[in-house]
Protein backbone atom coordinates (compact mmCIF):
# COMPACT_ATOMS: atom_id res chain seq x y z
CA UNK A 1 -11.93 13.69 -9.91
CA UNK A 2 -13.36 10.92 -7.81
CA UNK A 3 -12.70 11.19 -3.41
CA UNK A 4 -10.47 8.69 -2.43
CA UNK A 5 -10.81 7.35 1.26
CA UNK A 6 -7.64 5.95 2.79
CA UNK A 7 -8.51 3.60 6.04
CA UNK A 8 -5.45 2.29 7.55
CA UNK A 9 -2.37 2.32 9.84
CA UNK A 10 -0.53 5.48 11.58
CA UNK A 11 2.63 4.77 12.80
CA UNK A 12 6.03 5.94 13.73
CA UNK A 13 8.71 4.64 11.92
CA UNK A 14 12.04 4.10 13.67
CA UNK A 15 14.38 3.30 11.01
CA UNK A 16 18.25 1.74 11.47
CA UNK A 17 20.23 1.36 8.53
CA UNK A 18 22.38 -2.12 8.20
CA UNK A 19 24.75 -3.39 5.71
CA UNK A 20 23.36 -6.29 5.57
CA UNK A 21 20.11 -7.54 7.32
CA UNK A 22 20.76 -9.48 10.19
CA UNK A 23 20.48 -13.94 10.06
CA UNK A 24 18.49 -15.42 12.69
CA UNK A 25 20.71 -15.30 16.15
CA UNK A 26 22.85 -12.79 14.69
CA UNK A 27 23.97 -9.35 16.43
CA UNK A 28 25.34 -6.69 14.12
CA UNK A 29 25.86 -3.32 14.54
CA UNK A 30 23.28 -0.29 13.15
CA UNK A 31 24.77 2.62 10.70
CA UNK A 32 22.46 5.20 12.11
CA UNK A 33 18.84 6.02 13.87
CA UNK A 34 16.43 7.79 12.41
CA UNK A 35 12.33 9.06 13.05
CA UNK A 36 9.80 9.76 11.12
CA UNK A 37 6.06 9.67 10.64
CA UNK A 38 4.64 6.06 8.87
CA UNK A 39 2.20 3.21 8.51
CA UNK A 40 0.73 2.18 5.53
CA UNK A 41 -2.50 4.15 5.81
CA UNK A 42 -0.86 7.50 6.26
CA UNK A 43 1.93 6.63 3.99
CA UNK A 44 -1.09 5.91 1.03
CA UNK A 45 -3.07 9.04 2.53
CA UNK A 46 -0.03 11.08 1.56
CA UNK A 47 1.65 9.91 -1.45
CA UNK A 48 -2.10 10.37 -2.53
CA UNK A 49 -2.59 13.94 -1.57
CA UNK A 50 1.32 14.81 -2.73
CA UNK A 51 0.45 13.71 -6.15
CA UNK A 52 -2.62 15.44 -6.48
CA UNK A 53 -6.29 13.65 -5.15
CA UNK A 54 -8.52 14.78 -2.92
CA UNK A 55 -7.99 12.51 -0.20
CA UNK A 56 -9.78 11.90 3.41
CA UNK A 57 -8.33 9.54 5.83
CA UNK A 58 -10.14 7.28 8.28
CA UNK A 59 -7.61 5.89 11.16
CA UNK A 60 -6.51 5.85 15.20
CA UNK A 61 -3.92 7.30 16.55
CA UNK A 62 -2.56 7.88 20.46
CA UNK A 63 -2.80 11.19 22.19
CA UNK A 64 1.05 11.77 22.09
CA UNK A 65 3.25 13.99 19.99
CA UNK A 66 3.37 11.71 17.25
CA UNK A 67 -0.35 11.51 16.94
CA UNK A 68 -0.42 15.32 16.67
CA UNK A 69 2.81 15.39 14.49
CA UNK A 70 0.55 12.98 12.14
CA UNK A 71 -1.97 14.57 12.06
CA UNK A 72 -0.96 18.30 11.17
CA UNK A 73 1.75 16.40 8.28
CA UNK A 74 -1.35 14.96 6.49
CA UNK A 75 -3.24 18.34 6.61
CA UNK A 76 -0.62 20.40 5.53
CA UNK A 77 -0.55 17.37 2.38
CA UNK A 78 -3.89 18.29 2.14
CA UNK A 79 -5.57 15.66 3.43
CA UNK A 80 -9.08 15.62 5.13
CA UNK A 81 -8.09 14.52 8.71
CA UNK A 82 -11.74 15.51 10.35
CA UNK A 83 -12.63 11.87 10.82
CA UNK A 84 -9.26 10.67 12.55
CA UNK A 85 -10.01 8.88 16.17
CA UNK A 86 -7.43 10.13 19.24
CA UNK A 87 -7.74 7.41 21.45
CA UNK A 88 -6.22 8.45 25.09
CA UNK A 89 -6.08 4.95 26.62
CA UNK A 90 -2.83 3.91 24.13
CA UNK A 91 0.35 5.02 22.10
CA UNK A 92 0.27 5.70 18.51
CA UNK A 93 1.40 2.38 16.67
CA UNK A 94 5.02 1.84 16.02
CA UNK A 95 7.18 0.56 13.18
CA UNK A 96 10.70 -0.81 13.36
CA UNK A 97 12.34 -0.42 10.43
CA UNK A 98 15.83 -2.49 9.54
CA UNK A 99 17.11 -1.30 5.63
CA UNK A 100 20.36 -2.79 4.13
CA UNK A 101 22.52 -1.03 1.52
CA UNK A 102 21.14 -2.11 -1.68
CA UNK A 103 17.33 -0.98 0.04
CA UNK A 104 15.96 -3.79 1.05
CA UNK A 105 14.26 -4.02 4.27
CA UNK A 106 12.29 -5.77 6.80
CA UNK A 107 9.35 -4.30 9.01
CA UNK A 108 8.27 -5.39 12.66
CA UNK A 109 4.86 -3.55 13.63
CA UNK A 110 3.54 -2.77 17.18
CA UNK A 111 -0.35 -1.75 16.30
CA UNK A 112 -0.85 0.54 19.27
CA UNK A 113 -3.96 2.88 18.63
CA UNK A 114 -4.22 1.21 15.09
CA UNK A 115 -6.04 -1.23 17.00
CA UNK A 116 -8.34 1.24 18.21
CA UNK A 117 -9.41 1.29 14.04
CA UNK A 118 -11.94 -1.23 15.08
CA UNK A 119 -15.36 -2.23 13.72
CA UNK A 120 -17.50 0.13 16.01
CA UNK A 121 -15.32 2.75 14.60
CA UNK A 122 -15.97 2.12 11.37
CA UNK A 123 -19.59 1.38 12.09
CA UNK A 124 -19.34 4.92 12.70
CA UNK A 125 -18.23 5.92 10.23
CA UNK A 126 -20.63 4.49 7.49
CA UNK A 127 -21.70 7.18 5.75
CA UNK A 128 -18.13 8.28 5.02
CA UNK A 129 -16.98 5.04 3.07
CA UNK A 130 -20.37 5.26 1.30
CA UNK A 131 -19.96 8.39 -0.35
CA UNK A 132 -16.20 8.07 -0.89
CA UNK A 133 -15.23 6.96 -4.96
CA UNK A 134 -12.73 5.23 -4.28
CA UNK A 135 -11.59 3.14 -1.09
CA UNK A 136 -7.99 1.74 -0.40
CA UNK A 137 -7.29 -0.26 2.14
CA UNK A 138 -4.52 -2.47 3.82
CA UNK A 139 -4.43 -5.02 6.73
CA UNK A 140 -2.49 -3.35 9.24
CA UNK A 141 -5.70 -2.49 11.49
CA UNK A 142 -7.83 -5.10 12.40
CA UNK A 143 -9.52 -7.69 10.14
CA UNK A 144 -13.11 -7.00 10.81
CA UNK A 145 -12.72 -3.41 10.71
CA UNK A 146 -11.03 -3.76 7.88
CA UNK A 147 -13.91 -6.28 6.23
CA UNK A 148 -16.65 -4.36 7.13
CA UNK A 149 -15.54 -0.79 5.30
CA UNK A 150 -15.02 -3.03 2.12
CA UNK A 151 -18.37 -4.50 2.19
CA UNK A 152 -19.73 -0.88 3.01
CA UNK A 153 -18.32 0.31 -0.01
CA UNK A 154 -18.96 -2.51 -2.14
CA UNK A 155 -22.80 -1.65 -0.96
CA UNK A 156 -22.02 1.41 -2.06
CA UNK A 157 -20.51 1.07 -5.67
CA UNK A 158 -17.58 2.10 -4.42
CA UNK A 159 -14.20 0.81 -6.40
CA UNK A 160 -12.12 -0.67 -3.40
CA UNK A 161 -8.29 -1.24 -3.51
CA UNK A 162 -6.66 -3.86 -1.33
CA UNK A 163 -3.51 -3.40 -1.00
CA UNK A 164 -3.04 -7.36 1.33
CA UNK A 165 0.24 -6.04 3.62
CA UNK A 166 0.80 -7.78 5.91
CA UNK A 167 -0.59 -10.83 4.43
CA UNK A 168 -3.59 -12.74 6.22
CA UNK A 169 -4.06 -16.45 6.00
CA UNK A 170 -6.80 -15.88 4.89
CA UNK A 171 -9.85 -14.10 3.45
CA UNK A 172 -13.46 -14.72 3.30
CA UNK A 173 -14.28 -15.49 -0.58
CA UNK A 174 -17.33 -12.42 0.07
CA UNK A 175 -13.85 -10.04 0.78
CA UNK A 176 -12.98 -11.18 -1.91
CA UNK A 177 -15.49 -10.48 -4.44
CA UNK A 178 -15.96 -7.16 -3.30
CA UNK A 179 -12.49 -6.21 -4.63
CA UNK A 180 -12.00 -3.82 -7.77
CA UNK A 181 -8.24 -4.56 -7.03
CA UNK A 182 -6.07 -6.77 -5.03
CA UNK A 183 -2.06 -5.80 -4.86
CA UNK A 184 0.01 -7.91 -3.22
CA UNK A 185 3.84 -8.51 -3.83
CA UNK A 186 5.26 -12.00 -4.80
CA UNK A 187 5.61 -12.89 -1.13
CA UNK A 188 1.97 -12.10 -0.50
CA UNK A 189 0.68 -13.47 -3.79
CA UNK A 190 1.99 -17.09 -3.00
CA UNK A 191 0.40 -16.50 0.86
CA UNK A 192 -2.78 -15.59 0.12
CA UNK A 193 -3.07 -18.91 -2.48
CA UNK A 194 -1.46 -21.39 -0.35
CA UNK A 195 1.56 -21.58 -2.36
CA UNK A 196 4.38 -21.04 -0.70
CA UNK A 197 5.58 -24.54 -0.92
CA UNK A 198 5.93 -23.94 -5.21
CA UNK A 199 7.80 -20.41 -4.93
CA UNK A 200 10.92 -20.01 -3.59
CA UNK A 201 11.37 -16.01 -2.44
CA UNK A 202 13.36 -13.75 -4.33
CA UNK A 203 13.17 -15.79 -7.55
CA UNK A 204 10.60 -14.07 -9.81
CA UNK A 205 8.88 -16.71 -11.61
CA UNK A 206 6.06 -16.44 -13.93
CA UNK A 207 4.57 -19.21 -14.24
CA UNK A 208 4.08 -19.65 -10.33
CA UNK A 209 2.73 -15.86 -10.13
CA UNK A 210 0.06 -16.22 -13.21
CA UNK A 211 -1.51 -19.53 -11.41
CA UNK A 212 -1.41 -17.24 -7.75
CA UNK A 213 -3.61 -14.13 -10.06
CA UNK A 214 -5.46 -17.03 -11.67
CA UNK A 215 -6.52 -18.70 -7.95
CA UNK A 216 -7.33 -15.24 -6.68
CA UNK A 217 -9.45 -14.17 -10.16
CA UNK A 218 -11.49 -17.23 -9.63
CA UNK A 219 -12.40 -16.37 -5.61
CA UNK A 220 -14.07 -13.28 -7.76
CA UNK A 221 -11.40 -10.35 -7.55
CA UNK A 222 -12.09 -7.83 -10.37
CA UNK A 223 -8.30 -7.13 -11.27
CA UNK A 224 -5.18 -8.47 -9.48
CA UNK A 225 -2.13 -6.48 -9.83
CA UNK A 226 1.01 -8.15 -8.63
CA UNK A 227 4.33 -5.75 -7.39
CA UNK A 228 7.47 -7.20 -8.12
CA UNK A 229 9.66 -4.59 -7.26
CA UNK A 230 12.54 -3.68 -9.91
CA UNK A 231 11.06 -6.33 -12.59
CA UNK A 232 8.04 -4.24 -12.43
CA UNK A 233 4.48 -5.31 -12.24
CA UNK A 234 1.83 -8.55 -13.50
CA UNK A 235 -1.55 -7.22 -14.09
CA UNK A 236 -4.03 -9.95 -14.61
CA UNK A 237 -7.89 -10.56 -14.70
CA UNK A 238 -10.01 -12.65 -16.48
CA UNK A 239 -9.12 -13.46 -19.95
CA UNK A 240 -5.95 -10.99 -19.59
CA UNK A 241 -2.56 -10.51 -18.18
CA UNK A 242 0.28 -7.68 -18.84
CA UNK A 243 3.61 -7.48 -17.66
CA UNK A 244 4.87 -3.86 -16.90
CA UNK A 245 8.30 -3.34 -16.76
CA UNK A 246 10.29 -0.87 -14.10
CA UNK A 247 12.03 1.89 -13.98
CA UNK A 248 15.80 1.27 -13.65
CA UNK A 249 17.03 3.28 -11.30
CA UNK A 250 19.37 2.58 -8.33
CA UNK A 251 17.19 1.94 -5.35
CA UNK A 252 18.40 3.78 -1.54
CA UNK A 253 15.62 3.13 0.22
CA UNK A 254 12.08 0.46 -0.46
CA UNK A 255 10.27 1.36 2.61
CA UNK A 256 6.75 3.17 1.30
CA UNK A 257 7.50 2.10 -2.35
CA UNK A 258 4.38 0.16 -2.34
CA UNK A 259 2.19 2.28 -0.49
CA UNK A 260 3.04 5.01 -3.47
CA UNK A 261 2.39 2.41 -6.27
CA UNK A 262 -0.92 2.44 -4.64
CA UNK A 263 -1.70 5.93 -3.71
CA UNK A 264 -1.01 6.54 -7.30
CA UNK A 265 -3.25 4.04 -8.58
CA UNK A 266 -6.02 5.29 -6.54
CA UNK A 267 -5.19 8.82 -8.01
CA UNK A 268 -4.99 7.80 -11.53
CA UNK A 269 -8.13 5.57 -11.72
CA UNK A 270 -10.14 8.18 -9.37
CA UNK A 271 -8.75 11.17 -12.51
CA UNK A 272 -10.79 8.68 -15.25
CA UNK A 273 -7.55 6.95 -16.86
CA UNK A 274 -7.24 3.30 -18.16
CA UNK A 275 -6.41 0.88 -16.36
CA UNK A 276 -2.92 0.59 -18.15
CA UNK A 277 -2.39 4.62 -18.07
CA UNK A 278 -3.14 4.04 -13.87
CA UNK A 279 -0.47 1.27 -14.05
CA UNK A 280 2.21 3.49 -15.60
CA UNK A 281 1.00 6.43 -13.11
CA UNK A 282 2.02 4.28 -9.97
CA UNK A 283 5.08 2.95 -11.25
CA UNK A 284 6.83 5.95 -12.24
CA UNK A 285 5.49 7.46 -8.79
CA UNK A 286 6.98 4.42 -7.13
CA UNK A 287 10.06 4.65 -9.02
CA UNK A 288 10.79 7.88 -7.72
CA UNK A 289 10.01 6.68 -4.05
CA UNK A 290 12.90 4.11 -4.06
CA UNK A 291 15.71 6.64 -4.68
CA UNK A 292 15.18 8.16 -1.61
CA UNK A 293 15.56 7.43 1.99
CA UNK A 294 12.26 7.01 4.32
CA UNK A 295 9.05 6.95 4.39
CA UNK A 296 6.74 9.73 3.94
CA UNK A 297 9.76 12.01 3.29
CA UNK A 298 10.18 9.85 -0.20
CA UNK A 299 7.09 10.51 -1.72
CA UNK A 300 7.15 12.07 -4.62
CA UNK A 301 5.08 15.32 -5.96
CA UNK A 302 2.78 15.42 -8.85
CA UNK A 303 4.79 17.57 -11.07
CA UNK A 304 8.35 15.20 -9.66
CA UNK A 305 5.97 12.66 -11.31
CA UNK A 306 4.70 14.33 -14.46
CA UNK A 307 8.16 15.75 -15.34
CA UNK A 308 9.59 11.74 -15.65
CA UNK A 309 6.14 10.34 -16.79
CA UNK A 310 6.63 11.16 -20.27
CA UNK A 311 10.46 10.05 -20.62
CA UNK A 312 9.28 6.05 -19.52
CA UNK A 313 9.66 3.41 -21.95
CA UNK A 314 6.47 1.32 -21.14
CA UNK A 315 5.86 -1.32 -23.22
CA UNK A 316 3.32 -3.76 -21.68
CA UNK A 317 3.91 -7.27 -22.89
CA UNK A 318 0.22 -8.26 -23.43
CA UNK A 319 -1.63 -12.38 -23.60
CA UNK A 320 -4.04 -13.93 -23.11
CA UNK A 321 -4.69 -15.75 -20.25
C-alpha cells in the first residue's frame, strides 16, 4: 500500500443540535451542546487510518488541551503525527457546528493555528509531500500553503486529491492541472465554475452538474468526482461519466460524511483498486458515517466497512460524455 499524506485543518468542533436550522434574523433555541475533536484535515487523517492506510498528517495546532487531545486521538488511530506544528502564539482552530433533525448542517470556522499551516511551513516540509503516494488536501488552511504542497507533489508524481471545502473563488488553472482528483459537492461544483446563477441549491440536476465536471475537465483536472449526498455520486473525466448511487439509510448526523468519502478514496486508490472499486469503497464508508452523530466519533472501521461492502447494490450507470 501506497503512504497517504493528509495536510489540512485541526479543529474543535462545538456542535448544537436544532430542529430546524435557523432563517436569517431568527433566534431559536439549541437541543443540546456537545465537544469533540474536528477539521477536515484530522477528520480525513482519521477516517483514513480507522479504515486501514498508513497515514501521516501535516497540520498546526495551538498549545492548549485540544491541541494535545488531537494529537494523542490521531496516534492512537495510528496516524504519523511527528510532523504536526504547536504553535504557542494562538488557539487551536474552532468549528461551530449547527445540525437539524433530518442531519443537515451548517459550519462556521474560526482558523486559529490552522493559519499557522502556512507556506514556510510547508516549505519545510518538502521532502515529506515528495515521498508521500498519495496527497489529500482541502482549503481550510491557507491558499498558498495549500498550492504549494500540490505543486510539490505534482513535482513529485504524487496522485493529489482535492477535496475544494470551503470553496475558493477561485483557482489558478496550474492548481488545477496538477489534480489526480477534484471532489466537490453540488454547492461547490457550481462555485468553482461560475455557475451559481444556473443551479438552484438542493435541486440535483444533471445536466447543470455534467457541464460544472465538463468546465473543470477542460482547466486540466484528471478525474472530477462530484458528492451529492443521498443521490450518491457523478464521476466524470474526459470521454466518461458514471453515476453511483447511495446507500439508503436514514441519515442522524452529515458532519464528516465527506471527509470519509475521501479518506476512503485515498485508501482504496493508495491499496491498487479501480477507480470504480475506490468509488464504492468511499461510499459505503460514508454511508456508515451519516448514521451516526459527530465527527470523528462517526467514522467508521475497516472491518464496519468490509462487513456492508459486499451487501451494496452498485450499479454505475455508465456514458459517454
Amino acid at each position: 500500500m501506497g503512504d497517504i499524506l493528509v495536510i489540512g485543518s485541526m479543529n474543535v468542533d462545538m456542535t448544537i443540535r436544532v430542529k430546524e436550522l435557523p432563517k436569517t434574523g431568527e433566534t431559536i433555541l439549541a437541543r443540546n451542546l456537545s465537544f469533540g475533536l474536528g477539521g477536515k484535515g484530522a477528520n480525513q487523517a482519521m477516517a483514513a487510518a480507522r479504515l486501514g492506510g498508513k497515514v501521516r498528517m501535516l497540520g498546526c495546532v495551538g498549545d492548549d488541551d485540544f491541541g494535545k487531545k488531537h494529537a494523542q486521538a490521531l496516534r492512537e488511530a495510528g496516524v504519523d503525527v511527528s510532523d504536526i506544528k504547536t504553535d504557542r502564539a494562538i488557539s487551536t482552530g474552532s468549528a461551530f457546528i449547527c445540525v437539524e433533525e433530518n442531519g443537515g448542517n451548517c459550519i462556521v470556522v474560526s482558523q486559529g493555528a490552522n493559519l499557522s499551516c502556512d507556506e514556510d511551513y510547508i516549505k519545510s516540509k518538502r521532502e515529506v509531500i515528495r515521498s508521500a503516494g498519495i496527497v489529500l488536501v482541502q482549503m481550510e488552511i491557507p491558499q498558498k500553503a495549500l498550492y504549494r504542497a500540490i505543486l510539490d507533489a505534482r513535482a513529485a508524481r504524487g496522485k493529489v486529491i482535492l477535496n475544494p471545502a470551503p470553496a475558493p473563488e477561485h483557482i489558478p488553472d496550474e492548481i488545477y492541472r496538477g489534480l489526480d482528483y477534484l471532489t466537490p459537492n453540488e454547492t461547490e461544483l457550481m462555485k468553482l465554475c461560475g455557475m451559481e446563477g444556473e443551479f438552484s441549491g438542493g435541486t440535483w440536476d444533471g445536466q447543470a452538474i455534467q457541464e460544472g465536471a465538463r468546465r473543470l475537465l477542460e482547466k486540466g483536472v484528471g478525474t472530477v468526482i462530484v458528492t451529492l449526498g443521498e443521490k450518491g455520486c457523478g464521476v466524470f473525466r474526459k470521454g466518461h461519466a458514471a453515476w453511483f448511487p447511495a446507500k439508503q439509510v436514514r441519515a442522524v448526523d452529515t458532519t464528516a460524511a465527506g471527509d470519509c468519502f475521501n479518506a476512503a478514496l485515498a485508501v482504496a486508490l493508495a491499496e491498487g483498486r479501480t477507480e470504480q472499486e475506490a468509488v464504492e469503497f468511499a461510499i459505503c464508508a460514508s454511508s456508515i458515517a451519516v448514521t451516526r452523530a459527530g465527527a470523528q466519533e462517526s467514522l467508521p472501521s475497516r472491518r464496519e466497512v468490509e462487513a456492508r461492502e459486499g451487501t451494496l447494490p452498485f450499479r454505475a450507470m455508465a456514458q459517454r460524455f
